[in-house]
PDB file of N, CA and C in Angstrom:
ATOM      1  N   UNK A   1       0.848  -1.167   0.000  1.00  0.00           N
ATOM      2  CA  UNK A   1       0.000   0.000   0.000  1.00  0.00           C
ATOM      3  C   UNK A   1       0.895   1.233   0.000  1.00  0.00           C
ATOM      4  N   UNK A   2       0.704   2.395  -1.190  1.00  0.00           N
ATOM      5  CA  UNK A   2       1.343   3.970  -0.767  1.00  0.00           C
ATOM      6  C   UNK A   2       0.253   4.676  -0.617  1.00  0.00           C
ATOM      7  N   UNK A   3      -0.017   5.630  -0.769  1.00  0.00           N
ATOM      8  CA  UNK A   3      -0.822   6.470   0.018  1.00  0.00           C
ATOM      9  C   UNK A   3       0.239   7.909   0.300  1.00  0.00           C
ATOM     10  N   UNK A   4      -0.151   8.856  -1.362  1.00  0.00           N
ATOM     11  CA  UNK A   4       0.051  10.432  -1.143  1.00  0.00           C
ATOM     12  C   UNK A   4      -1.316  11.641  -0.456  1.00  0.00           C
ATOM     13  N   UNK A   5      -1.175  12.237   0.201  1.00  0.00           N
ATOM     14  CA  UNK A   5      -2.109  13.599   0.169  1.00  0.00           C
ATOM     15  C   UNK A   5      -1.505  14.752   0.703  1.00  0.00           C
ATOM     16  N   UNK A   6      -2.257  15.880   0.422  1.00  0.00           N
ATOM     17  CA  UNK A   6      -2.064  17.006   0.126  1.00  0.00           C
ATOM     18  C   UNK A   6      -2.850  17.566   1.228  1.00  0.00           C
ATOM     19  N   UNK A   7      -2.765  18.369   1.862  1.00  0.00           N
ATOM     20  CA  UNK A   7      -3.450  19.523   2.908  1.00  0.00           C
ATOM     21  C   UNK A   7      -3.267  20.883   2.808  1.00  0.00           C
ATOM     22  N   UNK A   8      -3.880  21.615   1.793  1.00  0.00           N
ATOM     23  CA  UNK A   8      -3.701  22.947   1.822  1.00  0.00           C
ATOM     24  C   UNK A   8      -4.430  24.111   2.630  1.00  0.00           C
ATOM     25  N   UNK A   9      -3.377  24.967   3.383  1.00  0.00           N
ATOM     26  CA  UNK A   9      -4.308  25.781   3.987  1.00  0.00           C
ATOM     27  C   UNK A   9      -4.487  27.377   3.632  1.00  0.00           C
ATOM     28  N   UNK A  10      -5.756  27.760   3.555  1.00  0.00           N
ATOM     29  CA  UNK A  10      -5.763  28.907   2.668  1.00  0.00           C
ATOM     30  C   UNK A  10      -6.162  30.119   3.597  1.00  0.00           C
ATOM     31  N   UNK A  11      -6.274  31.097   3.283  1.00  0.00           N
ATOM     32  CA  UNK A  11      -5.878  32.309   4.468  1.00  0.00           C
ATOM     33  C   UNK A  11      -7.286  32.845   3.516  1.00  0.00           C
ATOM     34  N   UNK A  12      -8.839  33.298   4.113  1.00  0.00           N
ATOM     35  CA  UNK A  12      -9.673  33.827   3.611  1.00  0.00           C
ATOM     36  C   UNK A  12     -10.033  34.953   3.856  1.00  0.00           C
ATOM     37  N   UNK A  13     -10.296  36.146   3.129  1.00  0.00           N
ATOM     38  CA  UNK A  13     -10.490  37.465   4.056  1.00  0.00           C
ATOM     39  C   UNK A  13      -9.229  38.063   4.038  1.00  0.00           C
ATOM     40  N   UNK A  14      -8.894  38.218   5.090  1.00  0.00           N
ATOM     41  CA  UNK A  14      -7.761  39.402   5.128  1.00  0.00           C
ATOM     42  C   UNK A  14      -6.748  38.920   6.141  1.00  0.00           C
ATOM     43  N   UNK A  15      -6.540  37.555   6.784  1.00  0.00           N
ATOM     44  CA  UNK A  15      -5.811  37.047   7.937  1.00  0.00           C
ATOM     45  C   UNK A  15      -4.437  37.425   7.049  1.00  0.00           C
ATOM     46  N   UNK A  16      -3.668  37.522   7.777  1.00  0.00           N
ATOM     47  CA  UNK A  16      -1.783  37.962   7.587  1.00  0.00           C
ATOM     48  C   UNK A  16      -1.649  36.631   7.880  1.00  0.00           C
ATOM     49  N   UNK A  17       0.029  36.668   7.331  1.00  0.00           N
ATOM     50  CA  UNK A  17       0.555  35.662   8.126  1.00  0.00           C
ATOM     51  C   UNK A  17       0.824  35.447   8.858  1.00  0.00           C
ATOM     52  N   UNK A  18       1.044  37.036   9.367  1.00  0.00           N
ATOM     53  CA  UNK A  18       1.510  37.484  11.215  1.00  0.00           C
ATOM     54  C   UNK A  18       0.864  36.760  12.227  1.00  0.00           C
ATOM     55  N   UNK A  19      -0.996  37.106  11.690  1.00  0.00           N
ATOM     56  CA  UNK A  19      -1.965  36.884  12.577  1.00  0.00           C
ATOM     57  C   UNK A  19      -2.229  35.454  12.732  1.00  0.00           C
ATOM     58  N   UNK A  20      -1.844  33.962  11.973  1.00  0.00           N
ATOM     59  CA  UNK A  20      -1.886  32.630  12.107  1.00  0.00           C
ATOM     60  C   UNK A  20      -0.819  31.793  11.179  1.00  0.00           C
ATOM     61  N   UNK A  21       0.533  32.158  11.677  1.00  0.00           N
ATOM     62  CA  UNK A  21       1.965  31.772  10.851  1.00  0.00           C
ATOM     63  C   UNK A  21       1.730  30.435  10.885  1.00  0.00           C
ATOM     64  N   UNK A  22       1.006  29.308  11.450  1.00  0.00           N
ATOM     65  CA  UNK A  22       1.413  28.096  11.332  1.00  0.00           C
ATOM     66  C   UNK A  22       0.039  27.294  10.238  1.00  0.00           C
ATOM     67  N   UNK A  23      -1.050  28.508   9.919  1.00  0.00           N
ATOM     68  CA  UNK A  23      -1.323  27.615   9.150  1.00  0.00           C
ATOM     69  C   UNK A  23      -1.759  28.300   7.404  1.00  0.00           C
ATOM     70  N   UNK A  24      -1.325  29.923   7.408  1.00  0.00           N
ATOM     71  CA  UNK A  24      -1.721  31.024   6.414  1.00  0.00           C
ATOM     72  C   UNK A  24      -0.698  30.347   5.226  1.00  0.00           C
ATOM     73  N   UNK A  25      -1.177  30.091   4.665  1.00  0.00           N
ATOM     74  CA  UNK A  25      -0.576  29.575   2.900  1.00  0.00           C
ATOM     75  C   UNK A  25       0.530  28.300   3.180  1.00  0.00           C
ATOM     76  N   UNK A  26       0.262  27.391   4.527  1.00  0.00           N
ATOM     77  CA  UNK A  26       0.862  26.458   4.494  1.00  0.00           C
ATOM     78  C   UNK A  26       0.157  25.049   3.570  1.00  0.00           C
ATOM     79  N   UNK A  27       1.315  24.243   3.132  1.00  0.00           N
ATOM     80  CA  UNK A  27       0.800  23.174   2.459  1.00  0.00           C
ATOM     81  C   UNK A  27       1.459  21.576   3.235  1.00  0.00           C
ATOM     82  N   UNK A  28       1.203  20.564   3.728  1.00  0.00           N
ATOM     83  CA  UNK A  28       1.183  19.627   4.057  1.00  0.00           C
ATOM     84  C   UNK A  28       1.405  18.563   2.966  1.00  0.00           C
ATOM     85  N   UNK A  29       2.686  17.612   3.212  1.00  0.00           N
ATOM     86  CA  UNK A  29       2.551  16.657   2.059  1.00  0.00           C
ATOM     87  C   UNK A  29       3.100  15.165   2.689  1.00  0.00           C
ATOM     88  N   UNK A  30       1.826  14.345   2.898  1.00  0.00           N
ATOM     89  CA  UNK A  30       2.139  13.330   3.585  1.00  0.00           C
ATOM     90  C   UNK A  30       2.010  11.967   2.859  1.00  0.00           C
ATOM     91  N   UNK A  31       2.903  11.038   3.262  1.00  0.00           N
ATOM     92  CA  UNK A  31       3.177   9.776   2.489  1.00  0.00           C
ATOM     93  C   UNK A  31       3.018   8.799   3.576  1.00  0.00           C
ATOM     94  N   UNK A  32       2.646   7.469   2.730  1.00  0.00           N
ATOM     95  CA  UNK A  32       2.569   6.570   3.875  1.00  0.00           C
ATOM     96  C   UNK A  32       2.917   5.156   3.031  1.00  0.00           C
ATOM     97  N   UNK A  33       3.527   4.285   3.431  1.00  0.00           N
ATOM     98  CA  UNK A  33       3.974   3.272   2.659  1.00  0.00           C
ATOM     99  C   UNK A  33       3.892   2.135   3.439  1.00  0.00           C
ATOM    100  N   UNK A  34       3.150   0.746   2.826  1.00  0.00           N
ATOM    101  CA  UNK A  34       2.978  -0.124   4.314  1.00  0.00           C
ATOM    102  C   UNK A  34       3.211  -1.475   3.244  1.00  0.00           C
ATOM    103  N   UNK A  35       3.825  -2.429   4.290  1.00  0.00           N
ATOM    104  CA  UNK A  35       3.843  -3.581   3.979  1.00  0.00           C
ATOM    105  C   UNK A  35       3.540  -4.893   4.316  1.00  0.00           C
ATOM    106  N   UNK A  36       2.646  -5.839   4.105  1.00  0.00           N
ATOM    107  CA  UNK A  36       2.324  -6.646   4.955  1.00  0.00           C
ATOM    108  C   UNK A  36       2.376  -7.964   4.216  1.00  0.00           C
ATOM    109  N   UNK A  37       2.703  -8.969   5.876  1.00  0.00           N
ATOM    110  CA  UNK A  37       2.922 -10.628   5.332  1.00  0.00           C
ATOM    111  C   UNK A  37       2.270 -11.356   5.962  1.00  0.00           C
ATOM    112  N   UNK A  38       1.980 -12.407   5.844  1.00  0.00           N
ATOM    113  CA  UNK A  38       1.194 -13.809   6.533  1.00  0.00           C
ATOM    114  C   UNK A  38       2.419 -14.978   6.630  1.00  0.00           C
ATOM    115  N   UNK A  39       2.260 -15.560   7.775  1.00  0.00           N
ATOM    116  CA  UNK A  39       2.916 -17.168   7.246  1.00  0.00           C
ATOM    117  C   UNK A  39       2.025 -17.933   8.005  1.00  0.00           C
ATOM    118  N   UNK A  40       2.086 -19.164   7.509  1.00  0.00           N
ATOM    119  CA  UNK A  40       1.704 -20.289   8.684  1.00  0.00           C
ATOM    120  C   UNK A  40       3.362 -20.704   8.702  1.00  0.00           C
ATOM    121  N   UNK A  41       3.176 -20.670  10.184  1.00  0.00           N
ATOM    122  CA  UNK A  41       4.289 -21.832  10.793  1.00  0.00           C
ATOM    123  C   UNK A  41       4.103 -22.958  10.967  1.00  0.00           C
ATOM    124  N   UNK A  42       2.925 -23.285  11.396  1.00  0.00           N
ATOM    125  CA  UNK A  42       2.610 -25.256  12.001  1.00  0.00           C
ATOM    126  C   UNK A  42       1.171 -25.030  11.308  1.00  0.00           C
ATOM    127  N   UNK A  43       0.848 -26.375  11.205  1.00  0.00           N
ATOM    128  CA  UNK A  43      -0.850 -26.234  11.129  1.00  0.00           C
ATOM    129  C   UNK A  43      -1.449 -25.598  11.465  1.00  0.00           C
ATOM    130  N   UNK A  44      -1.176 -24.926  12.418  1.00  0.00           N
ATOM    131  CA  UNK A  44      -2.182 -24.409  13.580  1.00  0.00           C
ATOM    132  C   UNK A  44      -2.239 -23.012  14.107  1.00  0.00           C
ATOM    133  N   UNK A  45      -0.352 -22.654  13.697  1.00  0.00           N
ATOM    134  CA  UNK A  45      -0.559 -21.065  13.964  1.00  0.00           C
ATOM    135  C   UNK A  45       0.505 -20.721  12.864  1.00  0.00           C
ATOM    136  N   UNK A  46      -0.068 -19.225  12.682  1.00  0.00           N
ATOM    137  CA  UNK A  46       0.132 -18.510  11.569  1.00  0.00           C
ATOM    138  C   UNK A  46       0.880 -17.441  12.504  1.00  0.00           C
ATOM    139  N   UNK A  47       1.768 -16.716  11.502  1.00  0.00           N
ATOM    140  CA  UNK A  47       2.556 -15.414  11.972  1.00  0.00           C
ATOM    141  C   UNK A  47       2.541 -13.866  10.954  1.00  0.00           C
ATOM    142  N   UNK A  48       1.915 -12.947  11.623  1.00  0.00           N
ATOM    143  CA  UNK A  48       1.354 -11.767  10.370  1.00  0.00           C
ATOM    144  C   UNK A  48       2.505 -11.200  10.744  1.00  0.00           C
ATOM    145  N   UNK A  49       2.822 -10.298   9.856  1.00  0.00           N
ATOM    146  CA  UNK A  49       3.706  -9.320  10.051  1.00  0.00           C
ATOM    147  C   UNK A  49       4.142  -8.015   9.261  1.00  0.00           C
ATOM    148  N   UNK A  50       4.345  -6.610  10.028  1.00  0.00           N
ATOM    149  CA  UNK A  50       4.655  -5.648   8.514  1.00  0.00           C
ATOM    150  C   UNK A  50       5.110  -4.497   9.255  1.00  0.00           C
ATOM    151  N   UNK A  51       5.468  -3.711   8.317  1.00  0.00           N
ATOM    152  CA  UNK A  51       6.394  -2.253   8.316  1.00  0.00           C
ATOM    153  C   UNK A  51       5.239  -1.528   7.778  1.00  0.00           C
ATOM    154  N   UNK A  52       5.371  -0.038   8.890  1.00  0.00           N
ATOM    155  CA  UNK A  52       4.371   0.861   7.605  1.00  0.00           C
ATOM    156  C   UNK A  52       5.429   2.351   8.002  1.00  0.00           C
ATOM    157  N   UNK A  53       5.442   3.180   7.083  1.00  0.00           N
ATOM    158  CA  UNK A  53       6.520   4.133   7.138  1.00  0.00           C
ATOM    159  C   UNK A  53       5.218   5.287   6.910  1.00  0.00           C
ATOM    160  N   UNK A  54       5.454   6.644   7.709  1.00  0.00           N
ATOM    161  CA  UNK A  54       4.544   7.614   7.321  1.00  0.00           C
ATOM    162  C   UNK A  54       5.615   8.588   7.444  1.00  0.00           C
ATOM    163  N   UNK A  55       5.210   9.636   6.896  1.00  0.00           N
ATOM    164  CA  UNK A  55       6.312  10.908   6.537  1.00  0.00           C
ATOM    165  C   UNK A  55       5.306  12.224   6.556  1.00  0.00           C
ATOM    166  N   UNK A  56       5.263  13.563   7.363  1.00  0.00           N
ATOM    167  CA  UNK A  56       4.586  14.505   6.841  1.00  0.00           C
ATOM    168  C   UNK A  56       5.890  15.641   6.548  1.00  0.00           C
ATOM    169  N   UNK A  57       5.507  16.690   5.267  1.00  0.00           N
ATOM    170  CA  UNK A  57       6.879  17.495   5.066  1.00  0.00           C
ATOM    171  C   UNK A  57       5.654  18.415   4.867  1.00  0.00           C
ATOM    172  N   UNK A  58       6.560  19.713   5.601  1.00  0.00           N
ATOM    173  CA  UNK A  58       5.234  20.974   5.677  1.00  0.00           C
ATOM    174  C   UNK A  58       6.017  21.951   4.846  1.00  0.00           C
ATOM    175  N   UNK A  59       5.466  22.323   4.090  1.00  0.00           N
ATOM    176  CA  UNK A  59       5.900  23.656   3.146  1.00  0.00           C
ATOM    177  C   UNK A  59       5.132  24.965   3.532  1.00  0.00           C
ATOM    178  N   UNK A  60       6.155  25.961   3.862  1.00  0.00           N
ATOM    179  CA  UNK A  60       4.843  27.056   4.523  1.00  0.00           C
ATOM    180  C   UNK A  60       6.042  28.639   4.180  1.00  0.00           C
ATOM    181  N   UNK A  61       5.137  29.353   4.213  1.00  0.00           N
ATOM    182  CA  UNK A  61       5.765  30.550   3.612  1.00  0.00           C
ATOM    183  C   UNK A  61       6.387  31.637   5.182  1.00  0.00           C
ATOM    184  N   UNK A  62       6.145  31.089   6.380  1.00  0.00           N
ATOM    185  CA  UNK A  62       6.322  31.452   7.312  1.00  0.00           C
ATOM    186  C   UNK A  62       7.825  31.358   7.619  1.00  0.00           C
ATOM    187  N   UNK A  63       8.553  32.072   7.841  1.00  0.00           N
ATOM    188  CA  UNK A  63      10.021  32.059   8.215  1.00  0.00           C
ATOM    189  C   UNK A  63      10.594  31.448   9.477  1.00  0.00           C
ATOM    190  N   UNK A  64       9.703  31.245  10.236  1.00  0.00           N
ATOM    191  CA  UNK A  64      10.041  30.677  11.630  1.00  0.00           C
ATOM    192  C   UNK A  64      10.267  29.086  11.925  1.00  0.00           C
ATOM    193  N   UNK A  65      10.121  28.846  13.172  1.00  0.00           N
ATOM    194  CA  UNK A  65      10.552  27.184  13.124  1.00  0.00           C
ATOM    195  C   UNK A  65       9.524  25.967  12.829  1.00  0.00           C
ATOM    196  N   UNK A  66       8.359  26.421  12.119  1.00  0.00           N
ATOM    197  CA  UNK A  66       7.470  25.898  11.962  1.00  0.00           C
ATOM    198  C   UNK A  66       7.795  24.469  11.238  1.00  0.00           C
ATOM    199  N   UNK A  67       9.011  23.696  10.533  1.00  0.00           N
ATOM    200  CA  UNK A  67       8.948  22.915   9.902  1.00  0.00           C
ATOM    201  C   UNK A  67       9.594  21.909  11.348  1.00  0.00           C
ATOM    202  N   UNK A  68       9.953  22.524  12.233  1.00  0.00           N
ATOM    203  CA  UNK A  68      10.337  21.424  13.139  1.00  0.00           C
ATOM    204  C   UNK A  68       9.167  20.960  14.244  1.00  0.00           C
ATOM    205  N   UNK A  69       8.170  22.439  14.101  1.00  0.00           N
ATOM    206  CA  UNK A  69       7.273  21.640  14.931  1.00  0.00           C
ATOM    207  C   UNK A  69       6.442  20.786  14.075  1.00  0.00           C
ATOM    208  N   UNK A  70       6.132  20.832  12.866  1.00  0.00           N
ATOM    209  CA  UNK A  70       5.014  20.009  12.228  1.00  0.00           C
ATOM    210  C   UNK A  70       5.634  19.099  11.322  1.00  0.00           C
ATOM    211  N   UNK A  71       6.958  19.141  10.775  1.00  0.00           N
ATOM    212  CA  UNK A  71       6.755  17.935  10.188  1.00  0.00           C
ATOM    213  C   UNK A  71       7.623  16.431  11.416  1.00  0.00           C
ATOM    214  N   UNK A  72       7.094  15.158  10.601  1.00  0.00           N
ATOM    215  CA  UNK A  72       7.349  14.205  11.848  1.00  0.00           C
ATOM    216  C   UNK A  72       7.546  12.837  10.277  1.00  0.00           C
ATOM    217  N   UNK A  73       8.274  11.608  11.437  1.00  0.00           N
ATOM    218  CA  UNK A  73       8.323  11.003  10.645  1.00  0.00           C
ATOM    219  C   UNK A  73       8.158   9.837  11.856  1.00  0.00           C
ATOM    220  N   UNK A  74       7.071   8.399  11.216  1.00  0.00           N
ATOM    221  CA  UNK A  74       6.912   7.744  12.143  1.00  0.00           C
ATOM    222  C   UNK A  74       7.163   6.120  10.937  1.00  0.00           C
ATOM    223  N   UNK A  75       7.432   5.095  12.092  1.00  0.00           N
ATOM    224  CA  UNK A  75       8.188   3.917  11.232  1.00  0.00           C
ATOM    225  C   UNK A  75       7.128   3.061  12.569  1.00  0.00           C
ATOM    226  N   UNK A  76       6.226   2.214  12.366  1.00  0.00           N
ATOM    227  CA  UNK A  76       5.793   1.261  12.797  1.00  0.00           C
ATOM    228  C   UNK A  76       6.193  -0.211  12.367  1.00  0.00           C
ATOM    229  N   UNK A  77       6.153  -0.626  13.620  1.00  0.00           N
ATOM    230  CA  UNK A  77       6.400  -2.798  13.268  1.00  0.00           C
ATOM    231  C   UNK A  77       5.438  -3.323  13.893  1.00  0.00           C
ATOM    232  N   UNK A  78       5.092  -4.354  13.060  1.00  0.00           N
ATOM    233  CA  UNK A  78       4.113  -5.274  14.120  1.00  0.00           C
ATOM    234  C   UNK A  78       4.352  -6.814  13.498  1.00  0.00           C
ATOM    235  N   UNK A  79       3.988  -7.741  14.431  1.00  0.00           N
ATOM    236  CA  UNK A  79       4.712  -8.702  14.587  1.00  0.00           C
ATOM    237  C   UNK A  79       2.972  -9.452  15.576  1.00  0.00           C
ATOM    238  N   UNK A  80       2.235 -10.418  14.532  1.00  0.00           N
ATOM    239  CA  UNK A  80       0.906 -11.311  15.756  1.00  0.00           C
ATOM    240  C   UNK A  80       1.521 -12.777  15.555  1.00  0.00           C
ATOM    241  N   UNK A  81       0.388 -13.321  15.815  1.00  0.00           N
ATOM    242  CA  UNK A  81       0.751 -14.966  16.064  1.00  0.00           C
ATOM    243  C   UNK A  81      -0.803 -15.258  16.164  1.00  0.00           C
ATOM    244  N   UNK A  82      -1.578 -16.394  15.794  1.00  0.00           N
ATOM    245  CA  UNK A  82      -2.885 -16.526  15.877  1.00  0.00           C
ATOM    246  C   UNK A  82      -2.904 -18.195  15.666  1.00  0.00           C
ATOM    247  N   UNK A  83      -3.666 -18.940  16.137  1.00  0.00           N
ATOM    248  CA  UNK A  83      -3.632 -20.357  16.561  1.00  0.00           C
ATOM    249  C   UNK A  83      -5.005 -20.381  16.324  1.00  0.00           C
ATOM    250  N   UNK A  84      -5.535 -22.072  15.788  1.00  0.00           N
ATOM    251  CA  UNK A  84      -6.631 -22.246  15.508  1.00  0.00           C
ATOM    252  C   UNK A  84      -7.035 -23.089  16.221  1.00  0.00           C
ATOM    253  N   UNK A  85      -8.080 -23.461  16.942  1.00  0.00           N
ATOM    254  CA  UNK A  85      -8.837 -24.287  18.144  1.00  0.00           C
ATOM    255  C   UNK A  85      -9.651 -25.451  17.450  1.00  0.00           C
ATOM    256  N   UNK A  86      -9.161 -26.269  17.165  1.00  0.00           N
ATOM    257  CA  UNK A  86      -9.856 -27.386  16.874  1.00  0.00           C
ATOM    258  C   UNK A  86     -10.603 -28.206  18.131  1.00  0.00           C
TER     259      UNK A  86
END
């Protein structure tokens, strides 16, 4: 699975950038990339498993430190086990 989107934020009226720097003509561009597996191990139990990677990168016309507070980058694992009850 990837998975792009877009979050644009638009300044309506007469707001400055002064008056709301973190979100007046900022744009958001987030990715997400995931991977997933199955096994059976024995008859009886199976083992899932996967990586999913997400990324947000903020583009904003604001000069300040705004790209360290909003953009982030997160890396998940997961790892089940599931058994069948005869």
């Amino acid at each position: 699975m990837a998975r792009y989107a877009v979050a644009y934020y638009s300044a309506e009226g007469t707001i400055k950038i002064e008056d709301d720097p973190y979100h007046v003509g900022r744009q958001d561009n987030e990715y997400a990339y995931e991977i997933s597996g199955a096994r059976s191990l024995t008859e009886r139990i199976d083992m899932d498993f996967g990586f999913r990677y997400g990324e947000r990168i903020v583009d904003s016309p604001w000069w300040g430190d705004i790209r360290e507070d909003k953009n982030w980058i997160q890396r998940t694992y997961s790892i089940g086990f599931s058994t069948a009850v005869f």
